[in-house]
N, C-alpha and C. Protein backbone atom coordinates (compact mmCIF):
# COMPACT_ATOMS: atom_id res chain seq x y z
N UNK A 1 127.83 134.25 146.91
CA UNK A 1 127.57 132.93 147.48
C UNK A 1 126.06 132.70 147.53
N UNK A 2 125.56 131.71 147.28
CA UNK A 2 124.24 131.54 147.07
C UNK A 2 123.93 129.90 147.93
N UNK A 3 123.39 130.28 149.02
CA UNK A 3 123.55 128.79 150.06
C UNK A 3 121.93 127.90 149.61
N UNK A 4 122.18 127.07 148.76
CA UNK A 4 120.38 126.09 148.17
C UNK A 4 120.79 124.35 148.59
N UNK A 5 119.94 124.22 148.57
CA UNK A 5 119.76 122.45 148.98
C UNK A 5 118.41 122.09 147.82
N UNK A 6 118.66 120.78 147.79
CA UNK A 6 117.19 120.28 147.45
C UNK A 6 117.24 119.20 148.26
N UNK A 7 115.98 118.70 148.77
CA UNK A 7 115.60 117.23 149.92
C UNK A 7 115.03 116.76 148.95
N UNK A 8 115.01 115.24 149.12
CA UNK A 8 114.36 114.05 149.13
C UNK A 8 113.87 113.25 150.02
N UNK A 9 112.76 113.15 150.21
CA UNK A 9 112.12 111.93 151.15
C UNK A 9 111.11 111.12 151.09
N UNK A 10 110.79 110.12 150.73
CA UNK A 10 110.18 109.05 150.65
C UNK A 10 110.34 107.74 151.46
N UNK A 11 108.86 107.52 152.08
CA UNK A 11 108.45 106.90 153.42
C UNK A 11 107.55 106.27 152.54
N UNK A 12 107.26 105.43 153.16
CA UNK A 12 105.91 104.73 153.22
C UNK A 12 104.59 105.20 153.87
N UNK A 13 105.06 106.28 154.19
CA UNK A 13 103.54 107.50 154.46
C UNK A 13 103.64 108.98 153.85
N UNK A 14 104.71 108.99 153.43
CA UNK A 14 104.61 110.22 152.64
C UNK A 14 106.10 110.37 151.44
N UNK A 15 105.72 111.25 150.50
CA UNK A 15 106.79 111.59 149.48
C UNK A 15 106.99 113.06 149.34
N UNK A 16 108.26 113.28 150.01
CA UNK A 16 108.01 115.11 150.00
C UNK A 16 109.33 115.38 149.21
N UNK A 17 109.10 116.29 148.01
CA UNK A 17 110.79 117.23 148.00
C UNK A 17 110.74 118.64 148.12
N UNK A 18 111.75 119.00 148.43
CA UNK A 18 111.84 120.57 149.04
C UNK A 18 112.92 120.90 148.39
N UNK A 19 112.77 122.06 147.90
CA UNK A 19 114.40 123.46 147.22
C UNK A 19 114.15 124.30 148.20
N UNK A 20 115.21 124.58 148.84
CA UNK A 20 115.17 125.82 149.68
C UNK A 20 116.58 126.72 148.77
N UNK A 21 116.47 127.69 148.95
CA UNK A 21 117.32 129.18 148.39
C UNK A 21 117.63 129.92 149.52
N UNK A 22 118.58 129.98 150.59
CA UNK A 22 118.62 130.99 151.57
C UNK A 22 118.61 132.55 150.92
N UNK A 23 119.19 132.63 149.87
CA UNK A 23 119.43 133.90 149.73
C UNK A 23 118.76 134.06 148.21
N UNK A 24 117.09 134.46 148.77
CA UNK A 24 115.85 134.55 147.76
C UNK A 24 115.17 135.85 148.38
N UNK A 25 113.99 135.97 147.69
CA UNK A 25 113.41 136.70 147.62
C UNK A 25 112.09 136.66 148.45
N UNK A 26 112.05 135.47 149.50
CA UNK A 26 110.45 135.10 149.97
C UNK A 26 109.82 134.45 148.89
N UNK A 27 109.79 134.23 147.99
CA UNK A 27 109.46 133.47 146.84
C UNK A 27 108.88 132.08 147.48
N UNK A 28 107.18 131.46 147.21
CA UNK A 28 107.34 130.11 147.74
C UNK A 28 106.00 129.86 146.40
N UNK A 29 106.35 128.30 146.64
CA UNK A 29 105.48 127.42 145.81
C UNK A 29 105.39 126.55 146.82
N UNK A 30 104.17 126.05 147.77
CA UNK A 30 103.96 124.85 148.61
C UNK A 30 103.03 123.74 148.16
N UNK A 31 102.64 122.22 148.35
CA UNK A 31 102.08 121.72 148.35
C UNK A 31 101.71 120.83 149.33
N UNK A 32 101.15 120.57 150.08
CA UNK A 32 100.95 119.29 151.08
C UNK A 32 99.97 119.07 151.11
N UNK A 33 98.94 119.01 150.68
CA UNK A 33 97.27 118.92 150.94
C UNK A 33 96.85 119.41 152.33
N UNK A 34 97.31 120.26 153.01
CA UNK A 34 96.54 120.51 154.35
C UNK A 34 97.01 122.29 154.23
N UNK A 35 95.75 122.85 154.03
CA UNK A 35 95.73 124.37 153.19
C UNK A 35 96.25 125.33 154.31
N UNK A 36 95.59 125.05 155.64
CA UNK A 36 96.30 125.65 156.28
C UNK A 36 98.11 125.52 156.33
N UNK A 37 98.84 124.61 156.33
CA UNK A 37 99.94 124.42 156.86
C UNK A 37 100.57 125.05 155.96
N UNK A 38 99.84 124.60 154.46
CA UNK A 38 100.37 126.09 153.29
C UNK A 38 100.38 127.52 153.67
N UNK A 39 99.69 127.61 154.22
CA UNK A 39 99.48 129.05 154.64
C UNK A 39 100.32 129.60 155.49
N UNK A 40 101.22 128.35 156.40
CA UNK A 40 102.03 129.10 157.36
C UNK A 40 103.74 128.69 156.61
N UNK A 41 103.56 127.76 155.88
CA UNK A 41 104.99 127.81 155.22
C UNK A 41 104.69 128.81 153.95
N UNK A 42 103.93 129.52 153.60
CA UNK A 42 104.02 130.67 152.98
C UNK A 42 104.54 131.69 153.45
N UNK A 43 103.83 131.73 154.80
CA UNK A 43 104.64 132.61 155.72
C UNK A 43 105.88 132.70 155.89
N UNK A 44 106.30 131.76 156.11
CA UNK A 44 108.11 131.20 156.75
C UNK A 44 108.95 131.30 155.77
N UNK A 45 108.58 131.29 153.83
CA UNK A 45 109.51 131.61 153.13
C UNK A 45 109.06 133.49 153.17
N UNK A 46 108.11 133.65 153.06
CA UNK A 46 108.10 135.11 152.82
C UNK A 46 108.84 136.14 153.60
N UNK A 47 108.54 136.06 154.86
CA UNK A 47 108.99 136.44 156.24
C UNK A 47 110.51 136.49 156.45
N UNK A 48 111.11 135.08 155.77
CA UNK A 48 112.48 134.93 156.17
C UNK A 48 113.25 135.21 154.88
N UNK A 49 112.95 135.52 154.17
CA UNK A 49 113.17 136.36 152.63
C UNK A 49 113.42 134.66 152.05
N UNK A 50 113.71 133.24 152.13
CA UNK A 50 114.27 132.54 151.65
C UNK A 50 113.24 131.83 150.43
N UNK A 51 113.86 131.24 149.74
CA UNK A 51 112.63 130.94 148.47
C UNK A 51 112.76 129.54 149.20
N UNK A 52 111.45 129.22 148.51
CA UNK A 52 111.05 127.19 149.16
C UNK A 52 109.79 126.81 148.32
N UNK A 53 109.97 125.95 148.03
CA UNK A 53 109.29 124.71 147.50
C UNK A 53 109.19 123.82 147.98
N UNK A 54 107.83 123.17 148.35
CA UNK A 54 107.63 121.94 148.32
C UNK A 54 106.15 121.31 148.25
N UNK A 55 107.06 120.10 147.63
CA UNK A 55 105.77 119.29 147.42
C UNK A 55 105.75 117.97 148.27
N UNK A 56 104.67 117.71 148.80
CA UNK A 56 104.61 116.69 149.66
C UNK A 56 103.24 115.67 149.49
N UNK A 57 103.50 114.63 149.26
CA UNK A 57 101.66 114.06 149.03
C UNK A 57 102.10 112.83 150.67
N UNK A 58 101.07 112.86 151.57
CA UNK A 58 101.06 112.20 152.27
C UNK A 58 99.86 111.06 152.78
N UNK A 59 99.92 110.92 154.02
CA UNK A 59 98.52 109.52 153.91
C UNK A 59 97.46 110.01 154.88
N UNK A 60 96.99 111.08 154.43
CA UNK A 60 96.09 112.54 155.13
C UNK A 60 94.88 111.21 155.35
N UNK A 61 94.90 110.50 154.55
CA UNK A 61 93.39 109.65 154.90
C UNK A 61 93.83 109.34 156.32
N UNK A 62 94.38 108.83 157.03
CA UNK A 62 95.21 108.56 158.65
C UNK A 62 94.80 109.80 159.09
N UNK A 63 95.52 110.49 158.80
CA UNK A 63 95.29 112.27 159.33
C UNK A 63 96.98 112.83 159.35
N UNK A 64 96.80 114.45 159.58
CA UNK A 64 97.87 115.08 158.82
C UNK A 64 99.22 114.96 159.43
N UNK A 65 99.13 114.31 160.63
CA UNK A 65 100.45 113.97 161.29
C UNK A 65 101.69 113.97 160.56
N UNK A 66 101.48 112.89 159.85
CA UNK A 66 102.80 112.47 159.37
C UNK A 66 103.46 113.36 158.18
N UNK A 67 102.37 113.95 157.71
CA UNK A 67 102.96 114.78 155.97
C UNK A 67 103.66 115.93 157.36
N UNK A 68 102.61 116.60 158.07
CA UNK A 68 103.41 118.04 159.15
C UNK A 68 105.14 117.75 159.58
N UNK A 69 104.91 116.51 160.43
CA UNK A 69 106.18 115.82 160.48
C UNK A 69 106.80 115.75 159.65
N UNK A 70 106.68 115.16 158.69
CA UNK A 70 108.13 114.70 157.39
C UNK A 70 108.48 116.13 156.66
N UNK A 71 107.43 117.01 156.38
CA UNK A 71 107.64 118.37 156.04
C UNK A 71 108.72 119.38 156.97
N UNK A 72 108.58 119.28 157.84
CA UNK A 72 109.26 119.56 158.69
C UNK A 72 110.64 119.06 158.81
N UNK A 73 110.97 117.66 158.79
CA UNK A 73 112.06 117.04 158.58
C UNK A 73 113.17 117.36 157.82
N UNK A 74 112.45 117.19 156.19
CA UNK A 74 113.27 117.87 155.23
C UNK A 74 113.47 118.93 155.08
N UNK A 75 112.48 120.00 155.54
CA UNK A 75 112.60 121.22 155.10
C UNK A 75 114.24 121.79 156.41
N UNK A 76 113.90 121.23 157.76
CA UNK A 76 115.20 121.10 158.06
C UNK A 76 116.41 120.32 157.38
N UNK A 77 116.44 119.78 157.34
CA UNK A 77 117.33 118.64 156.07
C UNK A 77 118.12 119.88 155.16
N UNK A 78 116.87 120.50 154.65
CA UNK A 78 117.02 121.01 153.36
C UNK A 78 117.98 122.67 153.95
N UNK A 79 117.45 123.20 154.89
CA UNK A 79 118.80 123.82 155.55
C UNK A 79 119.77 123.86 156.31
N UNK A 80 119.97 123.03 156.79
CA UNK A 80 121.10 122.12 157.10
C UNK A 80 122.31 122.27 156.05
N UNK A 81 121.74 121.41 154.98
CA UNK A 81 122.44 121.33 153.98
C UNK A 81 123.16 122.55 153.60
N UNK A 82 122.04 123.86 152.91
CA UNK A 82 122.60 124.64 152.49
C UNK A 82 122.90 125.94 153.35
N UNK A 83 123.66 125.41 154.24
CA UNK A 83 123.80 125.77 155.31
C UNK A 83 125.71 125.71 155.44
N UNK A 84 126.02 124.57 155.33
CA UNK A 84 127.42 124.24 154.79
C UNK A 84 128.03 124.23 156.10
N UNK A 85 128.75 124.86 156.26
CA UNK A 85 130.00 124.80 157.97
C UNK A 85 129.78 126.13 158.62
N UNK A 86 128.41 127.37 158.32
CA UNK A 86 127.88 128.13 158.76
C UNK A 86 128.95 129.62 159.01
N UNK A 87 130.05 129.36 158.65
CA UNK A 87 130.95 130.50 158.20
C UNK A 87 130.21 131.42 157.87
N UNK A 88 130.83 132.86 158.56
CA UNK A 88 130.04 134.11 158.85
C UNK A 88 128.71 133.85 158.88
N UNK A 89 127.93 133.43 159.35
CA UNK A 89 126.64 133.75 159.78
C UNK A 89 126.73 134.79 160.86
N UNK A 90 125.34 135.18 161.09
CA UNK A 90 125.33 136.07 162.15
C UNK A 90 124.96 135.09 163.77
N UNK A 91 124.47 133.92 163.53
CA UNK A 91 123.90 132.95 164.22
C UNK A 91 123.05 132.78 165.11
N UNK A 92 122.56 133.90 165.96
CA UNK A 92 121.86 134.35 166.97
C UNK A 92 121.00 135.58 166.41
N UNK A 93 119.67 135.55 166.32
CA UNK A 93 118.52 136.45 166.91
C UNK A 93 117.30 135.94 167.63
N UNK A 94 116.93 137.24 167.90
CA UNK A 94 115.79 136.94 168.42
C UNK A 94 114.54 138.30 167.74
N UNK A 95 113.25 138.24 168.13
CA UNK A 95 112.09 138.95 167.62
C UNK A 95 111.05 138.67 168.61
N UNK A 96 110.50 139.97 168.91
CA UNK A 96 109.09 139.76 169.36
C UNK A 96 108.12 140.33 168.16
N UNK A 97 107.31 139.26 167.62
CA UNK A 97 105.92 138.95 166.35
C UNK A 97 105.05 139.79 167.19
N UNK A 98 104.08 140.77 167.12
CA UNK A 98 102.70 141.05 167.51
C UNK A 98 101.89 140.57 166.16
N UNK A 99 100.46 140.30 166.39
CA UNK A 99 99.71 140.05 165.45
C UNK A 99 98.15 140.32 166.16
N UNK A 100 97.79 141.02 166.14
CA UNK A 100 96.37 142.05 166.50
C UNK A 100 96.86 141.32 168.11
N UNK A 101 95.93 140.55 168.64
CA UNK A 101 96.12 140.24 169.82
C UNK A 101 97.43 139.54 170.91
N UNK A 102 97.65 138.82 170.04
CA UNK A 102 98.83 137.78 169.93
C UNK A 102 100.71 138.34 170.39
N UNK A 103 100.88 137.68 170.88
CA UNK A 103 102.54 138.59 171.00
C UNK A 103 103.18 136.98 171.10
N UNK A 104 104.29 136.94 170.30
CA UNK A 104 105.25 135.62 170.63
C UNK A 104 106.70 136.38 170.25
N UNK A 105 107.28 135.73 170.95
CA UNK A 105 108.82 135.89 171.10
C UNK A 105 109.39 134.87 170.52
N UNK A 106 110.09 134.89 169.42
CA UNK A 106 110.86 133.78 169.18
C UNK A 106 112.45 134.10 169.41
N UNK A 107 113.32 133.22 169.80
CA UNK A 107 115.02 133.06 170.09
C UNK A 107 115.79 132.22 169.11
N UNK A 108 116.69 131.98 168.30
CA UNK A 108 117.22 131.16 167.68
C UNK A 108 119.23 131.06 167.20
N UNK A 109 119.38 130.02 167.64
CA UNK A 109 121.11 129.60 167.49
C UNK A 109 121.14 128.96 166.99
N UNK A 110 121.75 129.30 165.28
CA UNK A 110 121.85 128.18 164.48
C UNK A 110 123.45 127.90 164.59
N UNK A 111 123.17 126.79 165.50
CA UNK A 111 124.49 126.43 166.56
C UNK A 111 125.15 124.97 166.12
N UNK A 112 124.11 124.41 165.16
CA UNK A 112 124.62 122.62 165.37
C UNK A 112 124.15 121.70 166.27
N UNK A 113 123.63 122.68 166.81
CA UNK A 113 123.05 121.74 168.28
C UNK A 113 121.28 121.90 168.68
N UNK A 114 120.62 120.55 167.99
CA UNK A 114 119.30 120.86 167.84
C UNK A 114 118.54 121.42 169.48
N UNK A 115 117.50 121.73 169.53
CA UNK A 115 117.12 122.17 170.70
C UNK A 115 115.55 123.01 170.78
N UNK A 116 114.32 122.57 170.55
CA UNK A 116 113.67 123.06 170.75
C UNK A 116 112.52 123.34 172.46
N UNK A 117 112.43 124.50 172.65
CA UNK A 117 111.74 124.80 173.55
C UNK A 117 110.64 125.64 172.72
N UNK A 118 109.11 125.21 173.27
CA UNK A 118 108.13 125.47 172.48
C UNK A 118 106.91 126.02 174.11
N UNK A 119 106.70 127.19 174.11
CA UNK A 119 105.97 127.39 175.22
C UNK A 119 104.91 128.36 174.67
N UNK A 120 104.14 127.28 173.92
CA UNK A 120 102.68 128.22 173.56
C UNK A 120 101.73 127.51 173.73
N UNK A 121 100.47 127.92 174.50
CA UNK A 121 98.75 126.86 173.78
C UNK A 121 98.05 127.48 173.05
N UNK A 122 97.62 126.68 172.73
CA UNK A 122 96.42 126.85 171.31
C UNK A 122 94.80 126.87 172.54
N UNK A 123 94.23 128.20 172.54
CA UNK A 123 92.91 127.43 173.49
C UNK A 123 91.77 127.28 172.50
N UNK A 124 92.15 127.26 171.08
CA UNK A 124 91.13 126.33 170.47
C UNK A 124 92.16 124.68 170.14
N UNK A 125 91.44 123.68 169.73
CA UNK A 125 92.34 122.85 169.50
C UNK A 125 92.41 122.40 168.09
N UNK A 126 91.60 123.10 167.04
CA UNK A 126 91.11 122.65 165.62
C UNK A 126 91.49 124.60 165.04
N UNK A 127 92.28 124.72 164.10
CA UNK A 127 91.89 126.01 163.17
C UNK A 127 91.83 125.62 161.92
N UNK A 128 89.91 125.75 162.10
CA UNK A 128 89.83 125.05 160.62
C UNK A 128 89.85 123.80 161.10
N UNK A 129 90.64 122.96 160.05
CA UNK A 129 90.70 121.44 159.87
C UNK A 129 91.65 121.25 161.03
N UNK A 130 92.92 121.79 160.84
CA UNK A 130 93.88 121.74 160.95
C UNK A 130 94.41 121.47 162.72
N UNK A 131 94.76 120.56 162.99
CA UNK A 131 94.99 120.19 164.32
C UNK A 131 96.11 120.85 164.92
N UNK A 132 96.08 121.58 165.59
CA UNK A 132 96.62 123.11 166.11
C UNK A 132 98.05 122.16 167.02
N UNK A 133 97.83 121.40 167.96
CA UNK A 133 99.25 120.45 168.09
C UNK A 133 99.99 120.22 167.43
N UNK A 134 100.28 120.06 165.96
CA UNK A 134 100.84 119.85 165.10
C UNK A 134 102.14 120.71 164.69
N UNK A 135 101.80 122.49 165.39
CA UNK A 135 102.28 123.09 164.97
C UNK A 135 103.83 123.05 166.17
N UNK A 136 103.50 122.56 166.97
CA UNK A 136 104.96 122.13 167.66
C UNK A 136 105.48 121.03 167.01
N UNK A 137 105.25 120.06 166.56
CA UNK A 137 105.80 118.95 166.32
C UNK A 137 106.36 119.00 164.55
N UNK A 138 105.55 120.04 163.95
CA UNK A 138 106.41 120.63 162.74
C UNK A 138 107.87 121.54 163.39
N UNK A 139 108.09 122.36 164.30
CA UNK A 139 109.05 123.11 164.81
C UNK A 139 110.09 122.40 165.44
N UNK A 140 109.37 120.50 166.07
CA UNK A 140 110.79 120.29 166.53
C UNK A 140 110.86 119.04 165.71
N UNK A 141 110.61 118.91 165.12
CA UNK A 141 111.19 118.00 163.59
C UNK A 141 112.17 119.08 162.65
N UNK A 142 111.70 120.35 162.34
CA UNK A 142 112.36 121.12 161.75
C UNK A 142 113.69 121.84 162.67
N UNK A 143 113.47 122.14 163.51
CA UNK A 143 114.81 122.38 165.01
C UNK A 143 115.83 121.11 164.53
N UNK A 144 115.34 119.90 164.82
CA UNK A 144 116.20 118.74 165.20
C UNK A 144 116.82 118.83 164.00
N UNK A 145 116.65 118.49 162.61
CA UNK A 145 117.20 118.29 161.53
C UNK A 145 117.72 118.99 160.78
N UNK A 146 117.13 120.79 161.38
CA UNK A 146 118.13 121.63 160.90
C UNK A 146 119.31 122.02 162.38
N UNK A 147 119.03 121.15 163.01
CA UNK A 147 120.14 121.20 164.06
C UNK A 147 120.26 123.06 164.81
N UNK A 148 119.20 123.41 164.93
CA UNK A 148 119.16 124.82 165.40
C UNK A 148 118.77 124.81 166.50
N UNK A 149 118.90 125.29 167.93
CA UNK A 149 118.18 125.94 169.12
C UNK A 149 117.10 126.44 168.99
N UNK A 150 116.09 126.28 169.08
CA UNK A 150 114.55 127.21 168.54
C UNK A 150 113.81 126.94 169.60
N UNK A 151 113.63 128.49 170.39
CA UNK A 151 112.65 128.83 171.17
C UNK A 151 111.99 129.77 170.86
N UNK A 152 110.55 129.22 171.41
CA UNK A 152 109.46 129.60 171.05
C UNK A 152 108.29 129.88 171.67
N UNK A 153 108.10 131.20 172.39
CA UNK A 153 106.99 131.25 173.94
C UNK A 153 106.02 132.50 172.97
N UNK A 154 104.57 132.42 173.19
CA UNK A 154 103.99 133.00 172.85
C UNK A 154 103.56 134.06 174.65
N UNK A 155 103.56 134.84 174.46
CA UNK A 155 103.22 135.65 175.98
C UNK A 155 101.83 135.51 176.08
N UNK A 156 101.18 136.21 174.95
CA UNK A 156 99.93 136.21 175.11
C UNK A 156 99.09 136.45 173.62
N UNK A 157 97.73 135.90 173.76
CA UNK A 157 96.79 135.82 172.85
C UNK A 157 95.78 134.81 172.45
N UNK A 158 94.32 134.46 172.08
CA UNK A 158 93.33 134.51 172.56
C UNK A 158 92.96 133.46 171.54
N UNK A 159 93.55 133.91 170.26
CA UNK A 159 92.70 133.05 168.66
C UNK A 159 94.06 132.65 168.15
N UNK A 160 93.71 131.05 168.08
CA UNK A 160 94.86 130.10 167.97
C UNK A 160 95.25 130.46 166.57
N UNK A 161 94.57 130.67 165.20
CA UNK A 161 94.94 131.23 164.11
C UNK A 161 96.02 132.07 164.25
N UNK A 162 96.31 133.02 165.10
CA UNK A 162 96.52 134.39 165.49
C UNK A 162 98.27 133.67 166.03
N UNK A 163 97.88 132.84 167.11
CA UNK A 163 99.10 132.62 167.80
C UNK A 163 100.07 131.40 166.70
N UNK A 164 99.58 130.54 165.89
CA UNK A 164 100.12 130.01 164.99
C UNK A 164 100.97 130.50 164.01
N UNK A 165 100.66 131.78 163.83
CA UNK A 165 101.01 132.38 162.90
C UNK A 165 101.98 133.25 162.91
N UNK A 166 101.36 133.96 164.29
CA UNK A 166 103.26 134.72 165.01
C UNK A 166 104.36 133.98 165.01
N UNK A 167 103.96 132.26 165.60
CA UNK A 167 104.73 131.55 165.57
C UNK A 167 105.57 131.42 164.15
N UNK A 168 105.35 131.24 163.26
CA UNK A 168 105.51 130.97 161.80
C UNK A 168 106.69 132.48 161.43
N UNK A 169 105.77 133.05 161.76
CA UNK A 169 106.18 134.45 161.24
C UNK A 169 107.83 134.92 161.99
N UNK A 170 107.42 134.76 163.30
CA UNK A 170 108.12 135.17 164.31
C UNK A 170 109.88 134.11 164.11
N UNK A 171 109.52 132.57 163.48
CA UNK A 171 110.32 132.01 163.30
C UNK A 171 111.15 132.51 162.09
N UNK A 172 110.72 132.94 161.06
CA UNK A 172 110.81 132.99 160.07
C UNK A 172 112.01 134.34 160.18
N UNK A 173 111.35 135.86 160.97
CA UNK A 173 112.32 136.63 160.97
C UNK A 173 113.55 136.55 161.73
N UNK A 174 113.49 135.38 162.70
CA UNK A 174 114.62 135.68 163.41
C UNK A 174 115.19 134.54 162.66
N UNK A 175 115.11 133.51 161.88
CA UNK A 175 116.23 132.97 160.97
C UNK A 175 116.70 133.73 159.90
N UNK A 176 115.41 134.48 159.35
CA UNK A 176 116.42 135.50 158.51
C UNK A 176 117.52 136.62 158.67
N UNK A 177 117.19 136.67 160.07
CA UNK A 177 118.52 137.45 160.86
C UNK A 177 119.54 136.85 161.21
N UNK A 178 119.85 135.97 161.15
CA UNK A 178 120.59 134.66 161.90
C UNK A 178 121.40 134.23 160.85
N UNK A 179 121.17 134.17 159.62
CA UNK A 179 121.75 133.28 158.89
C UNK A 179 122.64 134.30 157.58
N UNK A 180 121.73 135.79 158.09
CA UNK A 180 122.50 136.85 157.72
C UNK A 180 124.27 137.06 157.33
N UNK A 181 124.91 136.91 156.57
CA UNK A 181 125.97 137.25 156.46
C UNK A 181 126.75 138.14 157.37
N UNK A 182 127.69 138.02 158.52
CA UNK A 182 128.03 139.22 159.30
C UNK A 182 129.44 139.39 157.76
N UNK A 183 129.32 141.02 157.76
CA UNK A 183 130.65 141.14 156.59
C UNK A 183 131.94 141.28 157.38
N UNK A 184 131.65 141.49 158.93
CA UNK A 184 132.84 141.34 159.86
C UNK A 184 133.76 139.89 160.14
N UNK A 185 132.86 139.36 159.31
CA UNK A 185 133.16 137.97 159.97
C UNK A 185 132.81 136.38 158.68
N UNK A 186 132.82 137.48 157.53
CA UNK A 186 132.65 136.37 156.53
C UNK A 186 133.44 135.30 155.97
N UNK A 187 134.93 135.22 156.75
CA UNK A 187 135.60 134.11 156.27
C UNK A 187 135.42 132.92 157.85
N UNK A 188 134.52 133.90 158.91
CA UNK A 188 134.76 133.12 160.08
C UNK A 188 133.59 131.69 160.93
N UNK A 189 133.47 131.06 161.21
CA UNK A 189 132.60 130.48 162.14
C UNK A 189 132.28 130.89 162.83
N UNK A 190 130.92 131.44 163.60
CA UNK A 190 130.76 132.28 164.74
C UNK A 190 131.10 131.68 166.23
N UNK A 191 132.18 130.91 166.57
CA UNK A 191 132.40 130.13 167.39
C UNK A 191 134.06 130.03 168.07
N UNK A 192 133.84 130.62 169.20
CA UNK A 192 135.63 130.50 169.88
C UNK A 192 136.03 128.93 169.31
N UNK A 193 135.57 127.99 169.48
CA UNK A 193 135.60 126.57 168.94
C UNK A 193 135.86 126.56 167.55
N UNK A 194 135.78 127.00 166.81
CA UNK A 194 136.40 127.31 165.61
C UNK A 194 135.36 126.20 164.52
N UNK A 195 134.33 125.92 164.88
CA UNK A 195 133.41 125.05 164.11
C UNK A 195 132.17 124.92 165.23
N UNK A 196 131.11 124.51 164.45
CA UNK A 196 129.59 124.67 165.20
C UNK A 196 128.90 123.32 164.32
């Protein structure tokens, strides 16, 4: 079984498409013009073994809001999709990320039922270019549309680079645990309810 989507989206502030591959190799090709955000969806396919692509051109002259957002959107979209009626998944993990200083905990239920809780600060507010707020509002655009529970508390750490990135990272392994095949349970829904 091989679970892939491709998105489409086109706005009037941005044009993004995304291939996601759940069951890849970490494999990624990104584009969005904002180098950092490449850098952390590099992370998120590598981390979560899943292959991803995307390309996104947005209206960065405004500022990067909207490409972070819509990226986020589809790339939920885009597992959602290949995602199907979530039969045998494993559906639930969790991970604590260290990264030199940094410690975040991430939780995740890919349940059907969007839900993000996001309990980290950034005490710089710029890494790089890159407007460090952003990085919640990519997580619950991507939560909502891939319809997942995603919590997200960083405990502690000092350099917002640092804590962005656990974040990324930290997301990344506990969906790749989550979406894991249980072989106990591969003809089943992980749900007394008999659907999610």
């Amino acid at each position: 079984m091989t679970r892939q989507a491709e998105v489409k989206r086109k706005t009037k502030e941005t044009d993004i498409s995304v291939k996601l591959t759940v069951e890849g190799a970490g494999a990624s090709r990104i584009s969005t013009g904002i180098g950092f955000f490449d850098h952390m969806l590099d992370q998120l396919a590598r981390h979560s073994l899943m292959d991803i692509e995307i390309d996104a051109i947005g209206d960065l002259h405004i500022d990067q809001h909207h490409t972070v957002e819509d990226v986020g959107i589809a790339l939920g979209q885009a597992l959602r999709q290949a995602l199907g009626d979530l039969r045998g998944i494993v559906r639930y993990a969790d991970v604590h990320l260290p990264m030199d200083e940094t410690l975040t905990r991430v939780a995740v239920d890919v349940s059907g039922r969007p839900y993000l809780v996001f309990r980290t600060r950034f005490p710089q507010d710029r890494i790089g270019p890159f407007d460090a707020e952003l990085v919640r509002e990519f997580f619950q655009a991507f939560a909502q549309h891939a319809a997942i529970a995603l919590h997200i508390e960083t405990l502690y750490g000092v350099n917002s680079h640092h804590i962005a990135e656990t974040c990324f990272k930290g997301v990344a392994r506990a969906l790749g645990a989550a979406l894991a095949i249980d072989p106990r349970q591969s003809d089943r829904v992980p749900s007394t309810k008999g659907s999610l």
